[in-house]
C-alpha atoms as a PDB file:
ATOM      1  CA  UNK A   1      83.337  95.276 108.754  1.00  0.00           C
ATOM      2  CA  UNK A   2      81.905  97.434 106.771  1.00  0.00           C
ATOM      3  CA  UNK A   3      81.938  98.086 102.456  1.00  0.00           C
ATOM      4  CA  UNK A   4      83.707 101.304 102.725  1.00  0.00           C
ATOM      5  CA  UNK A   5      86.026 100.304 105.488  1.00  0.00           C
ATOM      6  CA  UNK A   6      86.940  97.263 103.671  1.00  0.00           C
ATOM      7  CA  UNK A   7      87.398  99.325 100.556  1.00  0.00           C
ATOM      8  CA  UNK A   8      89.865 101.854 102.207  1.00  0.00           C
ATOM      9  CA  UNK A   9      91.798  98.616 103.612  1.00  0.00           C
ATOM     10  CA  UNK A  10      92.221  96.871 100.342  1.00  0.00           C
ATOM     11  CA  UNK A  11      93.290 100.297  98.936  1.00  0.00           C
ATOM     12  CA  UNK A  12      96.213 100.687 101.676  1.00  0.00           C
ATOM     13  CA  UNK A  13      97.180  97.105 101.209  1.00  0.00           C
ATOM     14  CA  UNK A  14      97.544  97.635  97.148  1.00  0.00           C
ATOM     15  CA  UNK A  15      98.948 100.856  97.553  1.00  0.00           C
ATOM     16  CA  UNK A  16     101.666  99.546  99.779  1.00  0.00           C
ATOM     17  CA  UNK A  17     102.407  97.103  97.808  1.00  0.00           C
ATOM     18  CA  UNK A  18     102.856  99.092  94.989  1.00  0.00           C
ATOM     19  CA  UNK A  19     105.654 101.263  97.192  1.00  0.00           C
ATOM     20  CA  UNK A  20     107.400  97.984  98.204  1.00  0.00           C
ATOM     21  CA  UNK A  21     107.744  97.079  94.134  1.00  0.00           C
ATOM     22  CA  UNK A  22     109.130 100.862  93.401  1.00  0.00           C
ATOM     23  CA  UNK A  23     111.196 100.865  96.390  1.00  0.00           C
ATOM     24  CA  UNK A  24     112.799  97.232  95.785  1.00  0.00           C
ATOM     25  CA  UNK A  25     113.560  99.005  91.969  1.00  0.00           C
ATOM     26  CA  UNK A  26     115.109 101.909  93.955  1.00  0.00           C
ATOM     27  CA  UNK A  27     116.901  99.806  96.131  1.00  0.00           C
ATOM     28  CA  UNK A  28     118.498  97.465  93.053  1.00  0.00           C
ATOM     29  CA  UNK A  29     119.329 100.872  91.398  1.00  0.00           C
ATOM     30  CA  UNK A  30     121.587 101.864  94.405  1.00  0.00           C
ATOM     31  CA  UNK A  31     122.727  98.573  94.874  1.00  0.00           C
ATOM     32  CA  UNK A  32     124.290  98.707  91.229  1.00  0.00           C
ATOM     33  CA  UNK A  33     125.708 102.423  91.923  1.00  0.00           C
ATOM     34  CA  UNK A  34     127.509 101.062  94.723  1.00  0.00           C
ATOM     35  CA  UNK A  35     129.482  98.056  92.845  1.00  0.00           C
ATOM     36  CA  UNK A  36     129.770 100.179  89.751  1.00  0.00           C
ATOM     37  CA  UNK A  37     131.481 102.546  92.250  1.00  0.00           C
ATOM     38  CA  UNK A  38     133.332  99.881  94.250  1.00  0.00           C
ATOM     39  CA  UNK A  39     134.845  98.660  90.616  1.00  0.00           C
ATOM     40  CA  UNK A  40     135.907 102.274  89.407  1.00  0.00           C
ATOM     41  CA  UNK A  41     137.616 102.683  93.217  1.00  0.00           C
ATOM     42  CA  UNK A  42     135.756 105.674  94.130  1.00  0.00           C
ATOM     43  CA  UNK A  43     134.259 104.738  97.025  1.00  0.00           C
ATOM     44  CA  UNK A  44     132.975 106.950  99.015  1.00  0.00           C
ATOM     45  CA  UNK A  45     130.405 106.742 102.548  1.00  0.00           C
ATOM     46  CA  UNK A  46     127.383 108.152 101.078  1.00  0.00           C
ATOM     47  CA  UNK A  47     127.452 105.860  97.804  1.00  0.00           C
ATOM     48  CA  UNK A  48     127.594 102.529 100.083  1.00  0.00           C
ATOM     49  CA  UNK A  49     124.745 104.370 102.554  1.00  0.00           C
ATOM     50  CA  UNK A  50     122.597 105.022  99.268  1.00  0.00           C
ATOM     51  CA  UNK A  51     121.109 101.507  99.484  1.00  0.00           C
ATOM     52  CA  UNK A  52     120.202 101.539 103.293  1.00  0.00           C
ATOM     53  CA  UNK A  53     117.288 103.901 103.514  1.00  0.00           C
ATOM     54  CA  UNK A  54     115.553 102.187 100.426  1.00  0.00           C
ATOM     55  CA  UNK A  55     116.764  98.456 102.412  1.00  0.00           C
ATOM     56  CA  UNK A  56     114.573  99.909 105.576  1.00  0.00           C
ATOM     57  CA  UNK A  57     111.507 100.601 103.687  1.00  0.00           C
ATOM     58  CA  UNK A  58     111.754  97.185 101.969  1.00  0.00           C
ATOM     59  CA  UNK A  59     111.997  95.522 105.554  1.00  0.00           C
ATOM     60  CA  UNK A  60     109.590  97.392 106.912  1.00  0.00           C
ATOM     61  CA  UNK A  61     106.708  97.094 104.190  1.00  0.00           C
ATOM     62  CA  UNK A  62     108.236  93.656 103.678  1.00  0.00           C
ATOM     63  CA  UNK A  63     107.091  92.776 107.357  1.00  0.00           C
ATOM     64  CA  UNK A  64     103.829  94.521 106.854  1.00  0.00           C
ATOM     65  CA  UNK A  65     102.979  92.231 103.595  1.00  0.00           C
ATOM     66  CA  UNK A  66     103.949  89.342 105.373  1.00  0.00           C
ATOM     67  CA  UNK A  67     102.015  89.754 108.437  1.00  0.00           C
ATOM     68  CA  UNK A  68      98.835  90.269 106.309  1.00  0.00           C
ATOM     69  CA  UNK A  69      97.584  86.928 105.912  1.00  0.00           C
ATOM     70  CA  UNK A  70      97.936  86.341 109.682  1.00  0.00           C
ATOM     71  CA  UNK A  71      96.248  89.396 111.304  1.00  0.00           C
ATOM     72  CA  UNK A  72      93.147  89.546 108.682  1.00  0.00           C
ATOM     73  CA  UNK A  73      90.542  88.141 109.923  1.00  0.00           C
ATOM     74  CA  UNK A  74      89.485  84.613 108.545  1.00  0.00           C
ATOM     75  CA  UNK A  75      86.407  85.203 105.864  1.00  0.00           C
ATOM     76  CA  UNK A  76      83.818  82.301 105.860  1.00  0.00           C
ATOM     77  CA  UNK A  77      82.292  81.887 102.184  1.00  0.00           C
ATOM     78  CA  UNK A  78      78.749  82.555 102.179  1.00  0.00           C
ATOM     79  CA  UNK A  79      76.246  79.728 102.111  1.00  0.00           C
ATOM     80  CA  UNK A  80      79.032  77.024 104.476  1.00  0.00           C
ATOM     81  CA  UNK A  81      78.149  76.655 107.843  1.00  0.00           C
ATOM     82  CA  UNK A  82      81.046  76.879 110.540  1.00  0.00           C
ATOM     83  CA  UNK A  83      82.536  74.158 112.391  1.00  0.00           C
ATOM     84  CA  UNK A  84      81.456  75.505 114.910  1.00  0.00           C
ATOM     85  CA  UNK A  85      77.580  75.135 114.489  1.00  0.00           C
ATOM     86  CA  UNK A  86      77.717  71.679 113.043  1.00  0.00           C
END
């Protein structure tokens, strides 16, 4: 893999984790409109949908994150020698 490719990778991951920290804010924000709107008995269908599209990004960045340590490709330090040629 190469410096630049690398590069552009880590940026993606870090930027994407960045979004999943904003978007969990976004999603406690509408989380705390809906029981603030549940408690004043005005509920209405889009208040109680205002947390779903924000709970959808979360999941799917969520799975993303999590799935990172398994799909990267394992990194040997320089100067060990693989099991493999020992």
């Amino acid at each position: 893999m190469s410096l630049p490719t690398l590069q552009q990778e880590v940026s993606l991951n870090s930027w994407i984790r960045q979004f999943h920290r904003w978007v969990s804010i976004a999603f406690t924000v509408a989380v705390i409109i809906n029981l603030v709107a549940m408690f004043a008995q005005q509920q209405a269908l889009w208040i109680g949908l205002l947390a779903l599209f924000p709970l959808i990004l979360l999941l799917l960045t969520g799975l993303y994150l999590f799935a990172l340590p398994y799909l990267a490709p394992r990194r040997i330090p320089q100067g060990s020698t693989p099991a493999s040629q020992m």
